[in-house]
Protein backbone atom coordinates (compact mmCIF):
# COMPACT_ATOMS: atom_id res chain seq x y z
CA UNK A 1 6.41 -15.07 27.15
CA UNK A 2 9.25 -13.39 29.12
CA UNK A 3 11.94 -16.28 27.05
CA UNK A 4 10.67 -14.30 23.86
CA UNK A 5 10.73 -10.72 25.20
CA UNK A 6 13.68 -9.15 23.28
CA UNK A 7 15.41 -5.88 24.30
CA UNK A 8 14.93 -2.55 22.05
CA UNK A 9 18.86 -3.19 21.19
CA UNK A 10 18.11 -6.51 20.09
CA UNK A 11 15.25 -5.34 17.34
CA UNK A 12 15.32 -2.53 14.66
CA UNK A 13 14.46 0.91 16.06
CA UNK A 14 13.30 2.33 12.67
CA UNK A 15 11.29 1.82 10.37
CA UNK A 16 12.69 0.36 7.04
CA UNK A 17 13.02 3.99 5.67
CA UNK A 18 14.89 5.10 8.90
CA UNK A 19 12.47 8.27 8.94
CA UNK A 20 10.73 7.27 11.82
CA UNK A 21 12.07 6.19 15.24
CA UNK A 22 9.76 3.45 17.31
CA UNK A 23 9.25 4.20 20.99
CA UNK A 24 7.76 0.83 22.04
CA UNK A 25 9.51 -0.03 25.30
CA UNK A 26 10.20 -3.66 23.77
CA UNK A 27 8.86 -5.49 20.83
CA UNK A 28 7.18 -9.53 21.66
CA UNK A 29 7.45 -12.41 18.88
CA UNK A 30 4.36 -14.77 20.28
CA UNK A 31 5.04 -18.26 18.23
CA UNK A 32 1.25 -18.85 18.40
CA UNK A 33 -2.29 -17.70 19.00
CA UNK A 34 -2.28 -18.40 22.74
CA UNK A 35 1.05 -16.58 23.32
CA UNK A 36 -0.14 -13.78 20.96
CA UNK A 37 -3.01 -13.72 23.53
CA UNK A 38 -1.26 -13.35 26.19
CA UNK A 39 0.98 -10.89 24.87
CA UNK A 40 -1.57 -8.63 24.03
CA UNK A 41 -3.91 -8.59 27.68
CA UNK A 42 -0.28 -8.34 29.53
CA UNK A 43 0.08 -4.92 28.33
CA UNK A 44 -1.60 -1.63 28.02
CA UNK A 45 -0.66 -0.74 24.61
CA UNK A 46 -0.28 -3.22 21.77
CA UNK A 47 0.42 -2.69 18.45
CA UNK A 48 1.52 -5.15 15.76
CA UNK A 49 4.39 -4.46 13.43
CA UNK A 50 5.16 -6.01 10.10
CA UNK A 51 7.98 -5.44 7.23
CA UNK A 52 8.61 -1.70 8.48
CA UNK A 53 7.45 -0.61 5.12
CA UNK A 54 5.08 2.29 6.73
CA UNK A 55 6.69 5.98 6.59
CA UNK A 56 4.83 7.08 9.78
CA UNK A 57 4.11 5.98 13.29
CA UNK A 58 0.99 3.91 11.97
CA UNK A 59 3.10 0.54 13.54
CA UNK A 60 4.73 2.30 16.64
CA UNK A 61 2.38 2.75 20.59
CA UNK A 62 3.44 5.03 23.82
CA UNK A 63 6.44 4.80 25.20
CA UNK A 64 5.30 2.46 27.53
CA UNK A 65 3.67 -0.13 25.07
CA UNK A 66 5.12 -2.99 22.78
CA UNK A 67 5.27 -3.88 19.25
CA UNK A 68 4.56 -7.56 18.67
CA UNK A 69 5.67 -9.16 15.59
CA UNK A 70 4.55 -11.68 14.21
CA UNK A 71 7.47 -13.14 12.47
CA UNK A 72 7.94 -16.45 15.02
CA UNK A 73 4.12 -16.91 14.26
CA UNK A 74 3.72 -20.23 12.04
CA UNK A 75 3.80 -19.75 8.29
CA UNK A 76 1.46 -22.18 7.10
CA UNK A 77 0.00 -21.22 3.78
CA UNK A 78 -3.85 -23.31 3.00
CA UNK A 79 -5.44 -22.82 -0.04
CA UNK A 80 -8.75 -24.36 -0.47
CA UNK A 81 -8.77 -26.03 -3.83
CA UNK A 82 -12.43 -26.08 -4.03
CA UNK A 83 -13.13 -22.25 -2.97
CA UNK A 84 -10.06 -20.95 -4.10
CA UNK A 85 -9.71 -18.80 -1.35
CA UNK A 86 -6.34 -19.24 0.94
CA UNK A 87 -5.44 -18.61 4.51
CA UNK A 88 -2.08 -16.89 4.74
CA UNK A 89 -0.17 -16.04 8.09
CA UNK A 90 -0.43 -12.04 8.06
CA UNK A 91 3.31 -11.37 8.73
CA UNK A 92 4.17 -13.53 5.17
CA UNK A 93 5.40 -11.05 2.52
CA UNK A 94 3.33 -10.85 -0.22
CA UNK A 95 7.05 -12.47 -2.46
CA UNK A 96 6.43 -15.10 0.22
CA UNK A 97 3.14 -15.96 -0.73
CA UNK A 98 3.01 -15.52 -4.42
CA UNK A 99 5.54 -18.27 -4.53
CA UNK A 100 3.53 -20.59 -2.68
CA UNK A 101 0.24 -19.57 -4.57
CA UNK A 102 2.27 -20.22 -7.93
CA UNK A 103 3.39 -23.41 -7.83
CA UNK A 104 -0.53 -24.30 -7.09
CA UNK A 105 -1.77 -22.47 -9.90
CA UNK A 106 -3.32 -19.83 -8.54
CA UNK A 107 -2.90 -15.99 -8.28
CA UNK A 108 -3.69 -12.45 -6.07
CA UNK A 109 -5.45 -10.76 -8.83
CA UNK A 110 -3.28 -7.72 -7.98
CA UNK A 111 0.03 -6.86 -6.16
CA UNK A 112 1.61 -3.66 -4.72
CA UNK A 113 4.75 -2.00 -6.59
CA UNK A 114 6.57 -3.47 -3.67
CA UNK A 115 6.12 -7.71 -3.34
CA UNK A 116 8.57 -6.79 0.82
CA UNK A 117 5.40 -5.75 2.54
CA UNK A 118 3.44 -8.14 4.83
CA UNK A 119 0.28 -9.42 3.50
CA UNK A 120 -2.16 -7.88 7.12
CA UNK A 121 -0.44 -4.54 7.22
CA UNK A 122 -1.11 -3.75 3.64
CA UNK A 123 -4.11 -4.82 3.84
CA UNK A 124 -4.88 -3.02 7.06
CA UNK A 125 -3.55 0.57 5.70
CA UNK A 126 -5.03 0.29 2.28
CA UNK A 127 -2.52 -0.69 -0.22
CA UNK A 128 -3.26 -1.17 -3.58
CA UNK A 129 -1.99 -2.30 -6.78
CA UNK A 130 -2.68 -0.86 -10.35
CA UNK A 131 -4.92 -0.99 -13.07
CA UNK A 132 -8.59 0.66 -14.04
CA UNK A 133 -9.68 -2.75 -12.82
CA UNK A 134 -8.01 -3.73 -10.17
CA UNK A 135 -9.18 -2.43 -6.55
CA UNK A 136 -7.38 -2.18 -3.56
CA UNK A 137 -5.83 -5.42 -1.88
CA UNK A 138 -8.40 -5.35 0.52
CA UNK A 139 -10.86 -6.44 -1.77
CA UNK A 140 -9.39 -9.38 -2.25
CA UNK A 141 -10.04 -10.61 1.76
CA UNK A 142 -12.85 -12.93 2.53
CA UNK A 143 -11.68 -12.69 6.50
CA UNK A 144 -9.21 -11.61 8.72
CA UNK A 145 -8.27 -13.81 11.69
CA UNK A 146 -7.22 -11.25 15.12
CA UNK A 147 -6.71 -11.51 18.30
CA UNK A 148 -8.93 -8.43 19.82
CA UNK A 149 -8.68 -6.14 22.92
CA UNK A 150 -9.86 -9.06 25.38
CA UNK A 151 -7.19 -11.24 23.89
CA UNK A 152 -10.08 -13.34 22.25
CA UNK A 153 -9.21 -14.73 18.90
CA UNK A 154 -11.78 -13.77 16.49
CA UNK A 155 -12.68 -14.30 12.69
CA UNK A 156 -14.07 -10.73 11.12
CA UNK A 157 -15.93 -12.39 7.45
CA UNK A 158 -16.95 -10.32 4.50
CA UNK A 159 -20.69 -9.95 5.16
CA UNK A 160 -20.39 -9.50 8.58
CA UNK A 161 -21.37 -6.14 10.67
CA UNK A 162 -18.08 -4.94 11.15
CA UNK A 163 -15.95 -6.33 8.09
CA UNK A 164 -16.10 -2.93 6.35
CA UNK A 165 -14.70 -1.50 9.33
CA UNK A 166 -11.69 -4.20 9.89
CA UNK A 167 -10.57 -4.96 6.99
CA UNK A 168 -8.96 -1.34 6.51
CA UNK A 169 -8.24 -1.01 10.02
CA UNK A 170 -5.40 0.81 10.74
CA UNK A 171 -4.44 -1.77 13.39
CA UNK A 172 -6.86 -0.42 15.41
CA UNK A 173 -9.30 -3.33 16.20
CA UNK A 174 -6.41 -5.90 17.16
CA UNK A 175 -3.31 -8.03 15.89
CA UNK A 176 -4.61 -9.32 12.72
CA UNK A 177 -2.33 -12.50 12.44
CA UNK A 178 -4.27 -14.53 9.75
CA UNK A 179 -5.70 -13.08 5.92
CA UNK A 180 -8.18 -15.21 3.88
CA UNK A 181 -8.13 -14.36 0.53
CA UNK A 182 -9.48 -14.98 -2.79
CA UNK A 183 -7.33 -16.27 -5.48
CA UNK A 184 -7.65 -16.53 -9.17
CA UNK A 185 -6.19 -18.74 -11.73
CA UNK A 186 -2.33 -18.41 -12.47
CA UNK A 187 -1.51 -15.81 -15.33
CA UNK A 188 1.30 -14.18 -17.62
CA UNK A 189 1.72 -10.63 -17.68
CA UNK A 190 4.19 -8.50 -20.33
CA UNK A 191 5.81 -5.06 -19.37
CA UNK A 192 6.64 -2.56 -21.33
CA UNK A 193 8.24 1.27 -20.90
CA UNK A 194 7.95 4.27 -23.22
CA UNK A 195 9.67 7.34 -23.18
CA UNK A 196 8.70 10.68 -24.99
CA UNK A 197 5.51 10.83 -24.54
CA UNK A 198 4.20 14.96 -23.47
CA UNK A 199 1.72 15.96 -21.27
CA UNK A 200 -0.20 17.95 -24.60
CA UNK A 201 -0.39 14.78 -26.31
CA UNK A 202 -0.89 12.26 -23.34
CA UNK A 203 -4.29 14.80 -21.07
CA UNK A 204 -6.31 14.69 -24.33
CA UNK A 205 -6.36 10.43 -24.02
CA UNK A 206 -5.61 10.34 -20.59
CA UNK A 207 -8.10 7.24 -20.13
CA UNK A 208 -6.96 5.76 -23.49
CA UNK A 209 -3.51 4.83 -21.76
CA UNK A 210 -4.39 4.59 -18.07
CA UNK A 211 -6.99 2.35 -19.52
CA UNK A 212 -5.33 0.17 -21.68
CA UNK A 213 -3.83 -2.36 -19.90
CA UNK A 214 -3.92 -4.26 -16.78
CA UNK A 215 -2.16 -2.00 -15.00
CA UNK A 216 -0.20 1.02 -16.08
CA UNK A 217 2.11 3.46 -14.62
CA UNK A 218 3.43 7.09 -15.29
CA UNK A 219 6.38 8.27 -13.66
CA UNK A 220 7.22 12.40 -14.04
CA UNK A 221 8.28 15.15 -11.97
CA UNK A 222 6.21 17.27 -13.18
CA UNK A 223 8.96 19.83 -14.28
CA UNK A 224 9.60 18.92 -17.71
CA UNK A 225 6.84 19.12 -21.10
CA UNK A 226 7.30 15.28 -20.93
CA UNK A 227 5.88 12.21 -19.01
CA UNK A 228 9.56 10.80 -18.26
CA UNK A 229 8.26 6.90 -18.36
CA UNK A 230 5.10 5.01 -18.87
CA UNK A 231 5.23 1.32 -17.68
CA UNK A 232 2.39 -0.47 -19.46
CA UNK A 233 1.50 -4.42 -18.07
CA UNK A 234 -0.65 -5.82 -20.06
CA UNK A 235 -2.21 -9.88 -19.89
CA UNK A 236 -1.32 -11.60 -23.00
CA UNK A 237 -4.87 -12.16 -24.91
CA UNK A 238 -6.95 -9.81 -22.28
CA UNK A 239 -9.47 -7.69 -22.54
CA UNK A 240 -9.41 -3.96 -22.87
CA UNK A 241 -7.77 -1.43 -24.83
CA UNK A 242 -4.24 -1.40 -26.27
CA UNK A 243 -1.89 1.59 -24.34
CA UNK A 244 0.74 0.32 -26.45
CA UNK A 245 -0.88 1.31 -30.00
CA UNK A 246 -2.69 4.52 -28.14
CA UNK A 247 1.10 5.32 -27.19
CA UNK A 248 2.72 5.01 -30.78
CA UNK A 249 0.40 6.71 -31.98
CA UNK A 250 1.07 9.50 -29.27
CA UNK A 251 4.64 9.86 -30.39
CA UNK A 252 5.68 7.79 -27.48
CA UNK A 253 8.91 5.60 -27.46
CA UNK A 254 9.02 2.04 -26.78
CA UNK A 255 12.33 1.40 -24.57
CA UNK A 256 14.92 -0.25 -26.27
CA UNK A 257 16.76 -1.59 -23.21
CA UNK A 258 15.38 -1.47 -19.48
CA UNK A 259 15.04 1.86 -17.78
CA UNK A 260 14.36 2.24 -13.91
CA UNK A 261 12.30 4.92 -12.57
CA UNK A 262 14.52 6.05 -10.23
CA UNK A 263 17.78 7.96 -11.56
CA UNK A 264 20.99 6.56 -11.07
CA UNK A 265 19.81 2.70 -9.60
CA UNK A 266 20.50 -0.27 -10.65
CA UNK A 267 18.07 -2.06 -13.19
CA UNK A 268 18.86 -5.02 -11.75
CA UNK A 269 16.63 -4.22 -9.14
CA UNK A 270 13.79 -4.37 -11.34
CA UNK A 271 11.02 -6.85 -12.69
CA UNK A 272 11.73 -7.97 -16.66
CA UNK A 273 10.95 -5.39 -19.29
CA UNK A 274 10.89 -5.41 -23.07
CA UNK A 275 7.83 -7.19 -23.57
CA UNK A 276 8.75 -10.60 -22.47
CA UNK A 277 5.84 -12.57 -20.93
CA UNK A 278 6.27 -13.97 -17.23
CA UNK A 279 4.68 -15.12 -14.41
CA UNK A 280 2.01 -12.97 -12.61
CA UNK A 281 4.14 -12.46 -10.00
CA UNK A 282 7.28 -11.53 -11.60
CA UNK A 283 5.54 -8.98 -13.21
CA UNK A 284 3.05 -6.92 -11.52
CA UNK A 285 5.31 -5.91 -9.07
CA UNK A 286 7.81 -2.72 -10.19
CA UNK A 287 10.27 -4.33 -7.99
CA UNK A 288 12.14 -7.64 -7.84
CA UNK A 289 11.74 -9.24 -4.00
CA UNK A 290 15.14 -10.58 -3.81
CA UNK A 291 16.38 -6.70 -4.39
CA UNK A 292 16.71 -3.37 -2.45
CA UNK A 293 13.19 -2.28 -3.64
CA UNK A 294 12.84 1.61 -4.72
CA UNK A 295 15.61 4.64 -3.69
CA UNK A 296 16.25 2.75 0.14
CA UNK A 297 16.94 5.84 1.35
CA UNK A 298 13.07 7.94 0.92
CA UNK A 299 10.18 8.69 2.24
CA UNK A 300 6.97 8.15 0.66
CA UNK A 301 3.67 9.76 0.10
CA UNK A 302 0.39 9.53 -1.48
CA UNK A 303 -2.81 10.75 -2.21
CA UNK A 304 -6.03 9.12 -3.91
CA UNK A 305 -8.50 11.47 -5.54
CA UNK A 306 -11.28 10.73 -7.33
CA UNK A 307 -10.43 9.45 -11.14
CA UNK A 308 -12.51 12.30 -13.05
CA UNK A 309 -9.95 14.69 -11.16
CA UNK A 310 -6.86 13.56 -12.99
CA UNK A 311 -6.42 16.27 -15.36
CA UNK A 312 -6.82 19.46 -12.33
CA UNK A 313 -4.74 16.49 -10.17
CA UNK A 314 -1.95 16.85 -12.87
CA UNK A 315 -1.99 20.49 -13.44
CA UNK A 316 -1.66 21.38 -9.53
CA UNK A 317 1.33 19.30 -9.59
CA UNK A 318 2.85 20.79 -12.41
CA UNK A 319 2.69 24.27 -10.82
CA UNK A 320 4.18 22.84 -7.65
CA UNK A 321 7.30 21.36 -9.52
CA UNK A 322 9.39 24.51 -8.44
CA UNK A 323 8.55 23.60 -4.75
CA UNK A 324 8.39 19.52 -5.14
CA UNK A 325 10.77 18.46 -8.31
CA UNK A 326 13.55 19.34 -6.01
CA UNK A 327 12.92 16.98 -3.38
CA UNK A 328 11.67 14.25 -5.61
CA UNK A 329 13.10 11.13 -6.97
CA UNK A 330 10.05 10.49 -8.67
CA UNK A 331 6.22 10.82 -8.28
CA UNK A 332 4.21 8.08 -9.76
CA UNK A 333 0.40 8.50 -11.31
CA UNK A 334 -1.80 4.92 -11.31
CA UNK A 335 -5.52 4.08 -11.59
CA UNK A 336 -7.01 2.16 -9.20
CA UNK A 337 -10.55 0.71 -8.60
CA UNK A 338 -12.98 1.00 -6.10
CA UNK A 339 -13.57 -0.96 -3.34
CA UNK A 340 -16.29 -0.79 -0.22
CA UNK A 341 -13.82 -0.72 3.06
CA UNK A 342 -14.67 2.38 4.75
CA UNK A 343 -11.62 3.90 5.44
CA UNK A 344 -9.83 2.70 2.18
CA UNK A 345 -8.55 5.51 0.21
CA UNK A 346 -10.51 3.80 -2.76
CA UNK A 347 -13.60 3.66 -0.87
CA UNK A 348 -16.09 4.09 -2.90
CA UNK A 349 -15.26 5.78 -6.25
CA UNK A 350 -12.41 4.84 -9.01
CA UNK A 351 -9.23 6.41 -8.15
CA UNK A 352 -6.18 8.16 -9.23
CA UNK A 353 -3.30 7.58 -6.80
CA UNK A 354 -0.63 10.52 -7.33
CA UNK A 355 2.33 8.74 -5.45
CA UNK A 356 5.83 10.54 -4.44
CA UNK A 357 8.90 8.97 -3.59
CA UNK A 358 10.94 11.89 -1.99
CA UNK A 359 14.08 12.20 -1.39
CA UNK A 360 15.31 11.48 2.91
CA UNK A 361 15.44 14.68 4.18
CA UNK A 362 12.61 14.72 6.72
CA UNK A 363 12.47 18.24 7.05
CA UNK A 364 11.97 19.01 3.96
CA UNK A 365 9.79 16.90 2.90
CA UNK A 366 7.41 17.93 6.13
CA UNK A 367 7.56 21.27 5.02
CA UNK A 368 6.27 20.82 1.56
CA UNK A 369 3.49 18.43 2.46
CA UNK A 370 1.14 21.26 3.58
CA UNK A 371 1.61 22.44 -0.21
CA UNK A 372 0.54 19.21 -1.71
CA UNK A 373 -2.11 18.78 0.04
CA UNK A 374 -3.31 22.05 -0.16
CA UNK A 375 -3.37 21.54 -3.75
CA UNK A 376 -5.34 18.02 -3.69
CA UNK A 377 -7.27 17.79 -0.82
CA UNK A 378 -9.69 19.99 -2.50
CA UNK A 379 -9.86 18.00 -5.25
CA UNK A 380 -10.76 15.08 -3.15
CA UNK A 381 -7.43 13.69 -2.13
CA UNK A 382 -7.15 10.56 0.85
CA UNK A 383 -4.03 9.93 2.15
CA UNK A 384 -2.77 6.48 2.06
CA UNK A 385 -2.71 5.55 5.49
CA UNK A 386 0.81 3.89 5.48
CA UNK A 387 3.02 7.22 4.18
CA UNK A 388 3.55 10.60 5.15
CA UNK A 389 1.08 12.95 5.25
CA UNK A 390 0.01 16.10 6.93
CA UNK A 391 -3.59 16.61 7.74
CA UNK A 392 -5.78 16.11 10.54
CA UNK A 393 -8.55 14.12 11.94
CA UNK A 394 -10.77 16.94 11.00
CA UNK A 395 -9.44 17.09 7.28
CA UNK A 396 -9.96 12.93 7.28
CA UNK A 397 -13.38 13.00 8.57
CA UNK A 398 -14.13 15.62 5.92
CA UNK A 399 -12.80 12.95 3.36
CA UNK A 400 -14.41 9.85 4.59
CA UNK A 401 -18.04 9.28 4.94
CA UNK A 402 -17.85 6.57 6.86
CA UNK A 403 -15.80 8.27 9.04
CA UNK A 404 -18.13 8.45 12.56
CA UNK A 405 -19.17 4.97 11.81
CA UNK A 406 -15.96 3.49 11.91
CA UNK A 407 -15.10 5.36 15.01
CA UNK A 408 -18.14 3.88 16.75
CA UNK A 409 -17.19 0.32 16.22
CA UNK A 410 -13.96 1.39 17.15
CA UNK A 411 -15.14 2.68 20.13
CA UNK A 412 -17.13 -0.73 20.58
CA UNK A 413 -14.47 -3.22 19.94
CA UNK A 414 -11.83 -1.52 22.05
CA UNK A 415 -13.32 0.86 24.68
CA UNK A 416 -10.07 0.74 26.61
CA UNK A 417 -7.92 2.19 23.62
CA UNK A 418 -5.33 -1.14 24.16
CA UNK A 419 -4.45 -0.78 20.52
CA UNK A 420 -4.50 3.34 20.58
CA UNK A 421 -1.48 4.95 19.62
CA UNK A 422 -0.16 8.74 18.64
CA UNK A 423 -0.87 7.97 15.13
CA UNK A 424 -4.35 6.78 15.73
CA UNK A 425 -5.13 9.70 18.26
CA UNK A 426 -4.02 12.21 15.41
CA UNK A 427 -5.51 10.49 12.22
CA UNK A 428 -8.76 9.48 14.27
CA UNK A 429 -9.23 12.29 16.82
CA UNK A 430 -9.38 11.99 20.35
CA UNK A 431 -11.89 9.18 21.89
């Protein structure tokens, strides 16, 4: 292992953001199982990092622990034609394998906003997709394949004892370097964006448009009388409603030439608009993978409450906008199914996800946090476990009521804390 053992100069010291500065004393790129074994029992403190898409500590350990990353790891993709389920290296971006899922006919049902992230960690922290339909993207995993405290490669399978608990780990049960997942047949999906559309009109058939498509998007700031864009993807011939009628009808206007979401960047950056029909995964994604993806320069955060709390969601934000339109580039409001991991901020109950892309000033944006969440969390609001946030271990047990359990198995699986860090110690409480 020491010929792979890289210097802190010689790997990034952010995260992709640049909010967050990793402490790791050195980060390890095993180039198999074994060596990923061996990396993990010669250390105290492990803890695997991906894309660097997190905007917290969630990927960094102590000072005197290592990141390993998984990037020298082998990249076979293996789809079983008969099962349809396929075995993807966890480090692969989820662009990666899309492609390679593609040109075999087959599909994720559902991708994140952002196709740069790595298939285990957005899995592990509970990323999701869109769509009234459409869980998280842990619901799509029939196993994860990790290497665990011991250094003992294990397979964690849907039905087993602890698979609730793993599959939305938060890194904490081991280096998770292999996700089998179920797959669908290949499909088209259309986008569309309309403008104009108020809050006065849109609250009264708030399910109507969330509803009507596969997966659909509004994007505010909550300081205006007006939604500023609603992206509506819907599957050509599918079931459902129609957002696109409900929105005419709504006084909404259909773009006449692609808009981004983000003032002032480049639509370039973007995934086709205007209706035309494309490939799954040229669609569901807001971003394109070969592009800077979002602002660059942000920090994220986001909160799922439950779905029935969209209209009280909505209103608390609009009296924040003095405090939070200022530091905003946008803030993005998406449906989102449930699912049964135990610490997924789905978990449970149908969701509404009430995302914020802030602008980078780290202060600021700490400060203002408290507000938020004062303002959600008593609506029911979970953190996504991969962005900023403020609250506690005390606030997330509250949230969670499989909370205690998790933290048992935790406790089972790695009684030595090897794959403890800060972030884990905060979110989770002490041992």
């Amino acid at each position: 292992m020491e010929r792979d053992l890289p210097t802190r100069a010689d790997v990034p010291a952010k995260n992709w953001a640049g909010n967050v500065t990793y402490q790791a004393s050195a980060r390890l790129t095993p180039t198999s199982v074994a060596e990923l074994s061996e990396a993990v029992t010669a250390h105290e403190r492990v803890k695997a990092v991906g894309t660097r898409h997190s905007f917290n500590d969630a990927a960094d350990t102590d000072a005197d622990g290592v990141q390993v990353s998984l990037e020298a790891m082998p990249d076979d993709v293996r789809l079983d034609p008969g099962t349809g389920v396929v075995s993807a290296p966890g480090g692969l971006t989820h662009a990666q394998l899309a492609a390679v899922l593609h040109e075999q006919g087959r599909a994720l049902p559902n991708l994140a906003s952002l196709p740069h992230i790595s298939v285990a960690g957005a899995v592990q922290t509970g990323t999701h997709g869109s769509g009234v339909g459409n869980p998280a993207l842990s619901s799509q995993v029939v196993a994860v394949e990790l290497v665990d405290a011991d250094g003992v490669a294990q397979r964690v399978a849907r039905g087993d004892d602890d698979f609730a608990a793993v599959s939305v780990g938060l890194g904490a049960f081991g280096v998770v370097h292999r996700v089998e997942l179920a797959t669908v047949p290949a499909f088209e999906v259309e986008s569309r964006v309309f403008e104009g559309l108020t809050w006065e009109a849109l609250l009264p058939r708030w399910d109507d448009v969330l509803g009507g498509g596969y997966s659909v998007s509004l994007f505010t700031r909550y300081d205006t009388d007006e939604v500023e864009q609603v992206w509506v993807k819907r599957v050509p011939g599918g079931a459902g409603g129609d957002a696109v009628e409900v929105l005419a009808g709504l006084g909404a206007r259909e773009a006449a030439e692609p808009l981004h979401m983000l003032p002032g960047m480049p639509v370039e950056n973007l995934t086709p608009q205007l209706g035309s029909h494309g490939p799954w995964h040229e669609r569901l994604p807001h971003f394109r993978s070969d592009f800077l993806p979002s602002a660059g320069e942000e920090i994220q955060a986001e909160y799922l409450l439950p779905a029935e709390a969209a209209a009280d969601a909505v209103a608390a934000m609009r009296a924040l906008a003095p405090v939070v339109a200022p530091l905003l580039h946008v803030s993005e409001l998406r449906r989102v199914a449930a699912d049964e991991a135990w610490l997924s901020p789905s978990s449970g109950r149908d969701s509404l996800a009430v995302h914020f892309t802030f602008k980078l000033d780290v202060d600021a944006v700490a400060a203002v946090l408290p507000d938020v969440e004062a303002a959600l969390l008593p609506l029911g609001a979970r953190p996504h476990w991969g962005k900023a946030f403020a609250c506690d271990a005390t606030a997330l047990r509250a949230a969670y009521p499989r909370f205690d359990d998790f933290r048992a198995v935790l406790a089972r699986r790695d009684p030595r804390g090897r794959f403890e860090n800060p972030y884990l110690r905060r979110v989770l409480g002490p041992r």
